[in-house]
Structures are given as C-alpha cells and as structure tokens.
C-alpha atoms as a PDB file:
ATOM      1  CA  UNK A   1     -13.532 -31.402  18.068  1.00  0.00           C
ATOM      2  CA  UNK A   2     -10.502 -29.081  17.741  1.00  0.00           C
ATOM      3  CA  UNK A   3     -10.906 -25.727  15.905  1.00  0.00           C
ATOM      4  CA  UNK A   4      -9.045 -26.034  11.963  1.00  0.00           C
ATOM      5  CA  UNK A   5      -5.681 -23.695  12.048  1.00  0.00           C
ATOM      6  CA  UNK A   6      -6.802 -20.572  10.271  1.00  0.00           C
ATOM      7  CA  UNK A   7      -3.533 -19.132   9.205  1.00  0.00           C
ATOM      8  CA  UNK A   8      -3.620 -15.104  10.100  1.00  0.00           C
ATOM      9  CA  UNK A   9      -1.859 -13.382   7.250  1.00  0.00           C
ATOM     10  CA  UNK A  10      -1.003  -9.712   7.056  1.00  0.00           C
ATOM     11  CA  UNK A  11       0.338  -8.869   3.480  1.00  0.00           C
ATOM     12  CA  UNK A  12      -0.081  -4.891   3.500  1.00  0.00           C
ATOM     13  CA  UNK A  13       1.103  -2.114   5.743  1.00  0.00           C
ATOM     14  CA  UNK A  14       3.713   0.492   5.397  1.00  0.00           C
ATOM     15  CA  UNK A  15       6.465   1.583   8.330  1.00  0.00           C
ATOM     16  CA  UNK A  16       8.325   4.811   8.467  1.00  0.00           C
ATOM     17  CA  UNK A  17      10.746   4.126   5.782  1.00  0.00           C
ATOM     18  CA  UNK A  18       7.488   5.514   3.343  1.00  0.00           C
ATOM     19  CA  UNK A  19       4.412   6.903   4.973  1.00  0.00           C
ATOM     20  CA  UNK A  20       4.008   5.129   7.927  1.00  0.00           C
ATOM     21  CA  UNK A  21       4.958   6.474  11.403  1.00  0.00           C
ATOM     22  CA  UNK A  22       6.437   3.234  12.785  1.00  0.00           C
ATOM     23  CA  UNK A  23       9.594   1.741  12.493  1.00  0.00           C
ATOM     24  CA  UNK A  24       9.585  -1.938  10.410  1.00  0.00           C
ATOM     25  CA  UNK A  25      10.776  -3.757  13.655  1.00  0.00           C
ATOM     26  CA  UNK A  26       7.558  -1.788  15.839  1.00  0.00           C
ATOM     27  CA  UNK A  27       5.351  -3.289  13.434  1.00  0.00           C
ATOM     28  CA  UNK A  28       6.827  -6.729  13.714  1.00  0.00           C
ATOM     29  CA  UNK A  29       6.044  -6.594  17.425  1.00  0.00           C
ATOM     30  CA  UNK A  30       3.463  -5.377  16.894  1.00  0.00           C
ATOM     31  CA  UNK A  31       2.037  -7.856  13.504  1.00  0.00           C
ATOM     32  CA  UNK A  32       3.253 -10.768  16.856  1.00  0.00           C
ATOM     33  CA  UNK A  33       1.551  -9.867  19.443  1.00  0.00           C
ATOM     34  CA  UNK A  34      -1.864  -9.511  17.224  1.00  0.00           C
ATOM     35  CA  UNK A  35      -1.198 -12.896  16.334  1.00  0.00           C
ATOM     36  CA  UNK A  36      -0.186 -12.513  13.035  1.00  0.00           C
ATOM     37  CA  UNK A  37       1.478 -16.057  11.751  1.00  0.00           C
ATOM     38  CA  UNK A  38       2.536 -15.043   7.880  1.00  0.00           C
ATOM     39  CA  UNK A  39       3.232 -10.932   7.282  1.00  0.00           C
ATOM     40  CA  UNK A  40       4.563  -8.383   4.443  1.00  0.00           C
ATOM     41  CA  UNK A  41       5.753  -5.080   5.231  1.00  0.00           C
ATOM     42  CA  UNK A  42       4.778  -3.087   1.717  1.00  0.00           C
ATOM     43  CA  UNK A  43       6.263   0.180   1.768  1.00  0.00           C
ATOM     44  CA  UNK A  44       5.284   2.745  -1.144  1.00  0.00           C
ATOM     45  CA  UNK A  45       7.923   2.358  -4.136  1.00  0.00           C
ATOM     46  CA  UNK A  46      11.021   1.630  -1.468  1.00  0.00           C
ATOM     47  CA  UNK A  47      12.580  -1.785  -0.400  1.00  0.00           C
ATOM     48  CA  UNK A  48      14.784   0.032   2.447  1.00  0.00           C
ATOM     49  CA  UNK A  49      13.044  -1.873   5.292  1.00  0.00           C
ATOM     50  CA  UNK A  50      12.906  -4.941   3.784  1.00  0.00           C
ATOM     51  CA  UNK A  51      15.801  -6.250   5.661  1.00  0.00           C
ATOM     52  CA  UNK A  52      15.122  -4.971   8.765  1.00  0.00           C
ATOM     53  CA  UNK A  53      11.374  -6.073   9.025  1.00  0.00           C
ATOM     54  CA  UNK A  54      13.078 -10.007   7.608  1.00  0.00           C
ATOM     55  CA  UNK A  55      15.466  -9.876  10.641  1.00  0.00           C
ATOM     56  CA  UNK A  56      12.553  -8.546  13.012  1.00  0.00           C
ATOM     57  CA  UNK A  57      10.065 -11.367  12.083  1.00  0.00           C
ATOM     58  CA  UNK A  58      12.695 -14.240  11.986  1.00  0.00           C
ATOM     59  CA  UNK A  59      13.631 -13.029  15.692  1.00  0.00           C
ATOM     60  CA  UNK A  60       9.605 -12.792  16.681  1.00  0.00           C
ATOM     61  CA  UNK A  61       9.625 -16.991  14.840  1.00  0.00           C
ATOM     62  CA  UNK A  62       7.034 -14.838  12.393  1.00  0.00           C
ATOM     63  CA  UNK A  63       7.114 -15.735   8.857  1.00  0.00           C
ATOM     64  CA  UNK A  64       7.952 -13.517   6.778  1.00  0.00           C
ATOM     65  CA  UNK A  65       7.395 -12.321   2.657  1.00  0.00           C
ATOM     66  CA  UNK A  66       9.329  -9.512   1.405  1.00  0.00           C
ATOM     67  CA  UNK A  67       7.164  -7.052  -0.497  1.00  0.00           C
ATOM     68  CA  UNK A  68       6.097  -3.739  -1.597  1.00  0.00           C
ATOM     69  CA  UNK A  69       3.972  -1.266  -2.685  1.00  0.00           C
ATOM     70  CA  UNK A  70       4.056  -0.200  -6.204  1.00  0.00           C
ATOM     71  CA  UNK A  71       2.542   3.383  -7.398  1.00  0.00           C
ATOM     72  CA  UNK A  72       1.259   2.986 -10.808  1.00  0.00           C
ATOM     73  CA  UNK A  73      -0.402   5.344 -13.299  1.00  0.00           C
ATOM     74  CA  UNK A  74      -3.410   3.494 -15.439  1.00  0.00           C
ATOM     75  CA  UNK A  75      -5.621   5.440 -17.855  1.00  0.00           C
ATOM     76  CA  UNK A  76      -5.099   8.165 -15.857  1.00  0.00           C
ATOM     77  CA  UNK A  77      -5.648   6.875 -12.556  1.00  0.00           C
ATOM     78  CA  UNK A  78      -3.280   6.040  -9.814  1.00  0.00           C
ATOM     79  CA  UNK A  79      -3.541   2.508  -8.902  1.00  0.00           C
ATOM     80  CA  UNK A  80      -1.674   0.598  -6.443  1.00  0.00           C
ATOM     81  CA  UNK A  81       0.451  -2.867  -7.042  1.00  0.00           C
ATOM     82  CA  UNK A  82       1.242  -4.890  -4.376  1.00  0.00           C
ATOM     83  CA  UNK A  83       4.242  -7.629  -4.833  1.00  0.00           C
ATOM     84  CA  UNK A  84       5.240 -10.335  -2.303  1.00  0.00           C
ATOM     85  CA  UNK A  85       7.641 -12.781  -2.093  1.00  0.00           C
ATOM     86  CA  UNK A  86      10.551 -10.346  -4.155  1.00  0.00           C
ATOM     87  CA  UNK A  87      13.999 -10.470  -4.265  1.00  0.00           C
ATOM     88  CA  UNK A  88      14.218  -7.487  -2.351  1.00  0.00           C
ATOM     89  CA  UNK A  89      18.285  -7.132  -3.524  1.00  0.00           C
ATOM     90  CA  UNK A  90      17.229  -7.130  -7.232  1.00  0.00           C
ATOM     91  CA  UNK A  91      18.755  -4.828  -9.660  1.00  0.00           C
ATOM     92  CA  UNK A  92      15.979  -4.391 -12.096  1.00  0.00           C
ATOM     93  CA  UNK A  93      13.229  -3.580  -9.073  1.00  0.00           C
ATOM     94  CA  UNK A  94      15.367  -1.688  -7.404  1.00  0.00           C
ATOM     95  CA  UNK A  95      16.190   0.849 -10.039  1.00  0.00           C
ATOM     96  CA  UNK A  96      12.597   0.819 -11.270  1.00  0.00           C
ATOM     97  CA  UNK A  97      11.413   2.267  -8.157  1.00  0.00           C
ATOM     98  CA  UNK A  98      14.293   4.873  -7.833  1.00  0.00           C
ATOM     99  CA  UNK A  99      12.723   6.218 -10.941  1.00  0.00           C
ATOM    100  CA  UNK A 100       8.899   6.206 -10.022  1.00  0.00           C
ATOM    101  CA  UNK A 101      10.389   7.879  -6.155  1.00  0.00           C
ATOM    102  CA  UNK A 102      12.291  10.722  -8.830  1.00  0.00           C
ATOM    103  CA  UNK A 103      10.105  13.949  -9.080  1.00  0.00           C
ATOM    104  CA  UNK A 104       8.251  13.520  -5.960  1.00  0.00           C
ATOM    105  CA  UNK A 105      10.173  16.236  -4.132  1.00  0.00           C
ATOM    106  CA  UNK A 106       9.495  18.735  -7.014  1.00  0.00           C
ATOM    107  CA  UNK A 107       5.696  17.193  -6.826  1.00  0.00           C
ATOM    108  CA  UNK A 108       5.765  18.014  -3.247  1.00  0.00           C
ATOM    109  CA  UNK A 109       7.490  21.550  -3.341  1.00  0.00           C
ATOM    110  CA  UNK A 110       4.075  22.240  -6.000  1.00  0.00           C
ATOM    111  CA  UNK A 111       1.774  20.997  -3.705  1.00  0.00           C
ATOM    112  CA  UNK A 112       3.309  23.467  -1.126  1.00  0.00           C
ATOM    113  CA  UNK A 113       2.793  26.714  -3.342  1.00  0.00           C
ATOM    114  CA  UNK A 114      -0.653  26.031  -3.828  1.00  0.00           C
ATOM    115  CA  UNK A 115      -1.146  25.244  -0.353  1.00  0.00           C
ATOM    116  CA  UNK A 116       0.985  28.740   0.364  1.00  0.00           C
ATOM    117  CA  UNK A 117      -1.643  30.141  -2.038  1.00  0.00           C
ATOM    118  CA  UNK A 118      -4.473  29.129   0.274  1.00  0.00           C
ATOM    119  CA  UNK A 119      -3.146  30.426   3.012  1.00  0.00           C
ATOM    120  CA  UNK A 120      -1.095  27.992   4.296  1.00  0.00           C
ATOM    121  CA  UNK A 121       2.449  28.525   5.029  1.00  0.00           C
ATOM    122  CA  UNK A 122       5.399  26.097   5.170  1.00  0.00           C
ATOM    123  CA  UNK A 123       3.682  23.105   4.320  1.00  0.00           C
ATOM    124  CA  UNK A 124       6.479  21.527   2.426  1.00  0.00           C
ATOM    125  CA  UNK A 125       9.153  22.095   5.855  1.00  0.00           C
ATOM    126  CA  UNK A 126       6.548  20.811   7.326  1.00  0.00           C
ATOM    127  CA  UNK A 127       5.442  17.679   6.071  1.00  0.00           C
ATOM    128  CA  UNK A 128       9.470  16.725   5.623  1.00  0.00           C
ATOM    129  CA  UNK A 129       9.331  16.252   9.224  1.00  0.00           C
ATOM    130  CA  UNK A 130       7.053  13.406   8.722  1.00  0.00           C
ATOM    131  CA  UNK A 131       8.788  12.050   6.179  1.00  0.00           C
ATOM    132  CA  UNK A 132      11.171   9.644   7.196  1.00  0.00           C
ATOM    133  CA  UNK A 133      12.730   9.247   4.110  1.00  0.00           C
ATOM    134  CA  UNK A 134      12.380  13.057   1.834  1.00  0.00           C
ATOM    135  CA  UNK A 135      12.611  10.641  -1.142  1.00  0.00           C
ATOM    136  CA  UNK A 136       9.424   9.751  -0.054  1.00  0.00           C
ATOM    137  CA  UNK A 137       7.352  12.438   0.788  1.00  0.00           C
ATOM    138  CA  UNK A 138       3.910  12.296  -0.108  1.00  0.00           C
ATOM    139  CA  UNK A 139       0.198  13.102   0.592  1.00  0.00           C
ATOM    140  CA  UNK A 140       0.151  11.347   3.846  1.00  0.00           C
ATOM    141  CA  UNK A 141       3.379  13.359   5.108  1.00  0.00           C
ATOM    142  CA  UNK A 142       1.229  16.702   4.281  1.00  0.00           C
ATOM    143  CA  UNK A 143      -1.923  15.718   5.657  1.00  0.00           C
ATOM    144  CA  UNK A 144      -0.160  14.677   8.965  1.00  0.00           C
ATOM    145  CA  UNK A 145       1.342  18.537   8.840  1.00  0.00           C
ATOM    146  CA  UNK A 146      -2.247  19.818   8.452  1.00  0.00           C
ATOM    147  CA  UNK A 147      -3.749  18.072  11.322  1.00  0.00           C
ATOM    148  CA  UNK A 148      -0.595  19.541  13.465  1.00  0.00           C
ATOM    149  CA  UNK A 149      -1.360  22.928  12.044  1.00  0.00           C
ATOM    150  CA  UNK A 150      -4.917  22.919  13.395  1.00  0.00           C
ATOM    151  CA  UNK A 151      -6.546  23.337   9.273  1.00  0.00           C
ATOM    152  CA  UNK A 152      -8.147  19.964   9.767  1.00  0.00           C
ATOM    153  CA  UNK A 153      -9.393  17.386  12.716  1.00  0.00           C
ATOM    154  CA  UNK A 154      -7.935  14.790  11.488  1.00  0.00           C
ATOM    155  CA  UNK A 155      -6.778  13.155   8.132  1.00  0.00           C
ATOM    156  CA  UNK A 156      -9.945  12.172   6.920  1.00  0.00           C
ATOM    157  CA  UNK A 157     -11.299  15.921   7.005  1.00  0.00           C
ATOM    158  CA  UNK A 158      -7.886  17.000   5.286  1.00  0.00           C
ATOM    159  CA  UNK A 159      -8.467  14.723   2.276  1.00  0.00           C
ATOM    160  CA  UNK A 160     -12.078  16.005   1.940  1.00  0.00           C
ATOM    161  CA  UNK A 161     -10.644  19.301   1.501  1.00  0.00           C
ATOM    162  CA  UNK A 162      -6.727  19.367   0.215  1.00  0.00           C
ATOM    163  CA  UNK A 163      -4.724  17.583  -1.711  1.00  0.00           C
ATOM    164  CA  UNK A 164      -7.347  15.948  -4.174  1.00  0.00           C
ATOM    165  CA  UNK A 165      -8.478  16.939  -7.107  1.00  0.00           C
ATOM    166  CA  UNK A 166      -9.795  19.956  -7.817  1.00  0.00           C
ATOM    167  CA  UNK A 167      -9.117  21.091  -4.398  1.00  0.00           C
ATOM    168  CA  UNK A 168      -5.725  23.217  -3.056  1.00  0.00           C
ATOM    169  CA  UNK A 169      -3.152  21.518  -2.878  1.00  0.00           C
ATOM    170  CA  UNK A 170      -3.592  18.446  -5.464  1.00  0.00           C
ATOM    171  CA  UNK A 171      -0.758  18.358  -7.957  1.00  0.00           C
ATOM    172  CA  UNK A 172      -0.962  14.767 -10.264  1.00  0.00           C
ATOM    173  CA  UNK A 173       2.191  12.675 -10.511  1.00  0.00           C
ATOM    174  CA  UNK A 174       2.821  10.198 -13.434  1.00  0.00           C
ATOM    175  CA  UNK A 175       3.956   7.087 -11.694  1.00  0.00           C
ATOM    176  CA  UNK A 176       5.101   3.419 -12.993  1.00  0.00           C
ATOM    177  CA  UNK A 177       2.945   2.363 -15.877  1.00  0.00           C
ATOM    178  CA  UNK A 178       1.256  -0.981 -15.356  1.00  0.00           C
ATOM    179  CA  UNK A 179       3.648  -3.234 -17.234  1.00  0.00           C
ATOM    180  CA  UNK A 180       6.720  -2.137 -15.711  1.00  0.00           C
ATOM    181  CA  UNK A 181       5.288  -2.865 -12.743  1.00  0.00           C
ATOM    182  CA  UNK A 182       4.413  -6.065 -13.234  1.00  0.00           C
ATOM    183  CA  UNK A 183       7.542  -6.692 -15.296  1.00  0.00           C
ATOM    184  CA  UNK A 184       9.944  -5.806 -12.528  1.00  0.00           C
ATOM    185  CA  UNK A 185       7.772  -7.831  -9.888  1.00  0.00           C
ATOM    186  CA  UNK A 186       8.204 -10.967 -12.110  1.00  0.00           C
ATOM    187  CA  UNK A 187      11.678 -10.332 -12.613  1.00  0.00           C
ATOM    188  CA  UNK A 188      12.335  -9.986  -8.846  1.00  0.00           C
ATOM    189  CA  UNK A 189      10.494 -13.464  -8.610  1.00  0.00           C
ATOM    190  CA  UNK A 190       7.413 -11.991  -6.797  1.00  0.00           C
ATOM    191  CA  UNK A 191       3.546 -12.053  -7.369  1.00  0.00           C
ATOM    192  CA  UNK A 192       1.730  -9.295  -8.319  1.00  0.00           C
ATOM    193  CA  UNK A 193      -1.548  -8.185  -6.685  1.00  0.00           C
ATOM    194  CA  UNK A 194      -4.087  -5.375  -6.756  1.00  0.00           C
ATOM    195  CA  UNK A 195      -4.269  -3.696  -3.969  1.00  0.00           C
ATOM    196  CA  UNK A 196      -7.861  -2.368  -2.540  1.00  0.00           C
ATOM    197  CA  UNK A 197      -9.397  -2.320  -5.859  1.00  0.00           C
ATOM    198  CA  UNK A 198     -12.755  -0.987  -4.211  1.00  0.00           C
ATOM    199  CA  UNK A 199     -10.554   2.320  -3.460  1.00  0.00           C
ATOM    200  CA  UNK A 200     -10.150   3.157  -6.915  1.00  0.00           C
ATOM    201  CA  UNK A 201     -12.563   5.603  -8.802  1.00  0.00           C
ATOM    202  CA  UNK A 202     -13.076   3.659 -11.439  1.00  0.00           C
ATOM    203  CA  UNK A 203     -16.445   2.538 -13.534  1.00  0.00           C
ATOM    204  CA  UNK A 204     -17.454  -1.599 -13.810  1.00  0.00           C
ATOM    205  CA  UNK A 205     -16.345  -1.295 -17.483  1.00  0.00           C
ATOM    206  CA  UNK A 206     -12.847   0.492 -16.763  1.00  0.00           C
ATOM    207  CA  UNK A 207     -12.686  -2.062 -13.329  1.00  0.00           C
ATOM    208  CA  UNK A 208     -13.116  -4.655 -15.721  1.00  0.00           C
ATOM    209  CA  UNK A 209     -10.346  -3.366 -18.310  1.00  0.00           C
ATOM    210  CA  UNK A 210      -8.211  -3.210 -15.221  1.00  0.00           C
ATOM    211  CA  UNK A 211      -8.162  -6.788 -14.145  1.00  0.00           C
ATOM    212  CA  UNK A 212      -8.450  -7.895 -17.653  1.00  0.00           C
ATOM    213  CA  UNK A 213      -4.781  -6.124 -18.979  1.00  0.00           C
ATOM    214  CA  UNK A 214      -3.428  -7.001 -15.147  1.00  0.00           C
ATOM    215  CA  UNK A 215      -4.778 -10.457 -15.804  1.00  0.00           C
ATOM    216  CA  UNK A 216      -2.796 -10.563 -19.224  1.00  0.00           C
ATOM    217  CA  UNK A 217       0.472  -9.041 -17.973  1.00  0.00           C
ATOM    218  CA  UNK A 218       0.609 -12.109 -15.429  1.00  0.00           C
ATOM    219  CA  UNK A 219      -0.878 -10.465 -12.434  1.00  0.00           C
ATOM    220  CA  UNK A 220      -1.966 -13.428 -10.543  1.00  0.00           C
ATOM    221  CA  UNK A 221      -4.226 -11.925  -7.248  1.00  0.00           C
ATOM    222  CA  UNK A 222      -6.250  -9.141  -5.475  1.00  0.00           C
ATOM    223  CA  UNK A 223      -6.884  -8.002  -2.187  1.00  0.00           C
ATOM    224  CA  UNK A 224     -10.177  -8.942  -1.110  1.00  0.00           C
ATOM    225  CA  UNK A 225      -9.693  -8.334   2.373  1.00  0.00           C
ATOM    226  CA  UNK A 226      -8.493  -4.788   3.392  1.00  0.00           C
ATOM    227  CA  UNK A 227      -8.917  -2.201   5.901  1.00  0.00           C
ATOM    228  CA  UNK A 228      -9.518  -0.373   2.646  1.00  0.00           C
ATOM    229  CA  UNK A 229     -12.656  -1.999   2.077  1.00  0.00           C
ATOM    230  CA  UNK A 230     -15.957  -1.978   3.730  1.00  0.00           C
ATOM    231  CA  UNK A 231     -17.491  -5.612   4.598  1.00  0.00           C
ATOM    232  CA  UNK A 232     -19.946  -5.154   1.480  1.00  0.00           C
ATOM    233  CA  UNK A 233     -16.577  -4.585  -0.740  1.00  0.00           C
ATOM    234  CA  UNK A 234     -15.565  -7.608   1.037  1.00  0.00           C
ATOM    235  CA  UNK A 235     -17.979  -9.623  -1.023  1.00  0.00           C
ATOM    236  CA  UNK A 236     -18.093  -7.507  -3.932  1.00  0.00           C
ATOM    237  CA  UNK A 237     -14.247  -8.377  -4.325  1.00  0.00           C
ATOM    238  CA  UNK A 238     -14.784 -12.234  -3.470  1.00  0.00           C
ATOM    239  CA  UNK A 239     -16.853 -12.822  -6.157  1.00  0.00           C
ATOM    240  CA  UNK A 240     -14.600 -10.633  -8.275  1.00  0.00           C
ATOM    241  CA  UNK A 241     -11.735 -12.904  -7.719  1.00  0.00           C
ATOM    242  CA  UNK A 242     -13.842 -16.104  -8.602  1.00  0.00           C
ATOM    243  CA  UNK A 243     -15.130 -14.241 -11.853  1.00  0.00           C
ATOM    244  CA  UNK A 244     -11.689 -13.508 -13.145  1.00  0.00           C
ATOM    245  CA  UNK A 245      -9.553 -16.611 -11.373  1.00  0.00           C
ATOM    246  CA  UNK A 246      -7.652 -14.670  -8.950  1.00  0.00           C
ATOM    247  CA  UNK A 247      -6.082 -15.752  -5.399  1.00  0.00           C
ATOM    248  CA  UNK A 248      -6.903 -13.579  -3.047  1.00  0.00           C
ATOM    249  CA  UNK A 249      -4.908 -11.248  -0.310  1.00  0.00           C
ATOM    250  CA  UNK A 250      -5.687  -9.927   3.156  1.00  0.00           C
ATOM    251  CA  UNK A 251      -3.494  -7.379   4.611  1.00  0.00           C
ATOM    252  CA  UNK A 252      -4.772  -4.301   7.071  1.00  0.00           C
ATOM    253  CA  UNK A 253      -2.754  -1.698   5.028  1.00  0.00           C
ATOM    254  CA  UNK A 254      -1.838   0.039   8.367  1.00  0.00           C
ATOM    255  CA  UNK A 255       0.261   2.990   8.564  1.00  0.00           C
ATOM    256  CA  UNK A 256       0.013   4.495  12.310  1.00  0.00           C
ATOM    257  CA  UNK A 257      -2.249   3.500  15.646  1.00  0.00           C
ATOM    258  CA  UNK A 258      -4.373   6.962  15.571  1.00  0.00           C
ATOM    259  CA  UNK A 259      -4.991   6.863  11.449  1.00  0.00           C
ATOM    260  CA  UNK A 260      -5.302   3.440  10.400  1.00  0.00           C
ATOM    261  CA  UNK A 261      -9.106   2.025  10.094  1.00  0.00           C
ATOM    262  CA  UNK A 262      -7.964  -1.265  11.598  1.00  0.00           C
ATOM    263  CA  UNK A 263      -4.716  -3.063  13.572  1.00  0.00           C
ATOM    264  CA  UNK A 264      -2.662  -5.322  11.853  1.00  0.00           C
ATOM    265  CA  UNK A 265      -3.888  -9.163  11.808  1.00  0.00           C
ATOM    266  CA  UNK A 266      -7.467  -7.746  12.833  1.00  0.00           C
ATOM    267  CA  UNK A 267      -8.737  -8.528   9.493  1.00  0.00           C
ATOM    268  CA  UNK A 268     -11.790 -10.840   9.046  1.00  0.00           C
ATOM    269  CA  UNK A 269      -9.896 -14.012   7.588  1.00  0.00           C
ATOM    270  CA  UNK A 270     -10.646 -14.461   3.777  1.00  0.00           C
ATOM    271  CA  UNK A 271     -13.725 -16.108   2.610  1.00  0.00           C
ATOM    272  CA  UNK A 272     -12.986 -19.979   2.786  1.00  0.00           C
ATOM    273  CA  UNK A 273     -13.933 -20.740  -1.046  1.00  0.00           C
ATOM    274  CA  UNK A 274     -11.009 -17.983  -2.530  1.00  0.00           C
ATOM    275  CA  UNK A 275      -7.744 -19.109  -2.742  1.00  0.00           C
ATOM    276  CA  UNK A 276      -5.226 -17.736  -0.493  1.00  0.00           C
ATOM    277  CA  UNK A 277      -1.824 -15.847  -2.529  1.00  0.00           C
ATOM    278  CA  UNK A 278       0.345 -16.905   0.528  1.00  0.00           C
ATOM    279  CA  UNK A 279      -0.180 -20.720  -1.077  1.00  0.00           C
ATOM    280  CA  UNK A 280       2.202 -19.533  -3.989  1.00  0.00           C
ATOM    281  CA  UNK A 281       4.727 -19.386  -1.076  1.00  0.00           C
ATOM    282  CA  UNK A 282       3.862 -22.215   1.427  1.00  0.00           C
END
C-alpha cells in the first residue's frame, strides 16, 4: 500500500532582511533540500524579501505564499500576526508597516543607554551590524551583539537577563494595534493567523479574549505547530483550534542554524483532524 502524500508546509521563518541571519534565497535552498513542498518567508513588519524568496522558490519548483510577520500591541502585550498569501506590492500594507518599523531606531538607541548604564558599552553600533536592514533593528540584533561581547553564552541566557522586562535593557514599543493588522492583511488579500500563541504571557481568560476579538475581526487560523511550542503546546493548541473553528498553521519560525530550536520543514506535520490554512490557497 503506498504511503498518503503528506504535504510539508513551512509558513514561518524570517531571513536577513528582519532578524534573521540568512539571505531569503539561503533559506529557499535551504526550505528544498529539507523537503519542504509549500513555504512562507515571514519577515517582522517588512515585505523587502518577498520578491526575492518568490523568484528563489519558483527556481527550486517550491511553492510559494508571500507573507509576513506583523508586530502588534494587544492589552498591553506584544503579540505576533502572521499573514500569507498577500499582495506583497499593496499600498495600504505596505505603508502600514512603514509606520509600525517608525520609532524602532529611537527604541533601540534607549535600549542602548540602559544597557551603557549596566555596563555595557556600544551596544546600539553593535547590534546595527546585525541588522541587515537598521529599519529593523530589534531585540534579536542586540542579543546577537551580547553573545559576541562575551555578557552571555548564548541567546537564551541573554533574554533571561536583558532586554525583558524589568531587566536592563527592556524599553516597550507600541506596535500595530490588532485591527489594523488584520485590516491591512484583508486588504492585501491575505489570511490572518496567530502566531505561537503558547509564547504569549497571557492568562486562559485574556487567551480567550484574544482569539475571540481576532476571531471577530476575521482572523481565520493559528499556528498549532511551531518551533515555538513544546509537543504538549502542540495539543494544547489543536484542541484550541477545534474549540474556536480555526485552520491551523505549521511553520518552524527559523531565524539562523546556531539559534533556531528546529530546521525548516522539520516540524511534526499537523494533527490530521485540524484543517490545514494552506487549503485557503490550494
């Protein structure tokens, strides 16, 4: 009897055009050669790649949705909003996400005083080398600077002890609100989905404000499947999408070799009951 076609979908990871440290056609290779059939390169608040990783795929014979990664402030928390299958060349996304990318260099030159304050000196100069685009420079680009710098192992140890909350370093940014988000991803012709909703510090009730109002504003899907969640979130997350009638998404959310917790298209494949977001598009 011959095995069913599982199709291996990727819909999450970010290149070097936002926090990532390789280039969108890398990642194409790279998305290939790990088997991935259907894949989305999501870059935070930034469609600059889009093109790039479209061309890569088409020459791999990958298919291909545009997408990315939108930064979005909700009751105070910052929550991420994946959307796939945009117009990447649309006027109303693109100038949405110009203005949620404005203030993060004056973000970033605060994060670098405090950091100066603890000790640590050029932080800012530093972490622009990361950056491949300074529009973009964020946590990650910081973090990376730290681990260069000797202050921490590795990322992991630097987020236990900068740039969050209440520790040096951690300056709060107000992002895209939750219905311009969704708004412009509509407009663009996209879908809207959660992205690693297990990541978020939230409590059951607020979790369940959260997909209720995303629910309402037309949000139509969450990842279940993420290198951002732990196999118990896994199920946690399935039967979270079955309580509030959401597809489901799978994507690694990988960012660099060394960092990421898992390779793109190395995902366990979606629980066979959800339904899959990529049948919006296929």
């Amino acid at each position: 009897m011959s095995t069913p076609f599982i199709l291996n979908a990727d819909l999450h990871c970010h290149s070097v055009v936002s926090d990532g440290t390789l280039t969108p056609e890398t990642l194409a290779l790279r998305a290939f050669e790990n088997g991935v059939h259907l894949w989305a390169l999501t870059d935070h608040d930034e469609l600059g790649g889009q093109e790039r990783a479209a061309c890569a795929a088409r020459d791999l014979g990958m298919d291909y949705l545009s997408g990315v990664e939108i930064s979005v402030t909700w009751m105070g928390h910052t929550i991420h909003i994946v959307g796939l299958g945009i117009d990447a060349a649309h006027i109303g996304i693109l100038e949405g996400l110009r203005r949620t990318r404005d203030g993060r260099q004056n973000r970033a030159k605060m994060m670098a005083e405090q950091l100066a304050k603890a000790g640590i000196a050029g932080s800012y100069e530093g972490a622009l080398l990361y950056a491949g685009n300074p529009e973009l420079i964020s946590r990650t680009h910081f973090a990376r600077f730290l681990v260069e710098q000797g202050v921490c192992r590795d990322t992991d140890q630097v987020f236990k002890n900068y740039l969050v909350e209440h520790k040096p370093g951690y300056v709060p940014h107000q992002w895209a609100s939750l219905d311009d988000a969704l708004a412009w991803i509509k407009a663009a012709g996209g879908v809207a989905v959660i992205a690693h909703p297990g990541r978020y510090k939230l409590s059951a009730m607020q979790l369940d404000e959260l997909f209720k109002h995303f629910k309402e504003l037309g949000g139509l899907a969450i990842e279940v499947v993420t290198g951002s969640h732990s196999p118990a979130q896994y199920q946690i997350y399935s039967k979270a999408a079955e309580h509030y009638g959401f597809m489901a998404s799978r994507g690694s959310d990988f960012h660099d070799p060394q960092e990421s917790y898992i390779d793109l298209g190395k995902l366990p494949h979606l629980p066979e009951h959800l339904t899959p977001v990529w049948s919006v598009f296929h």
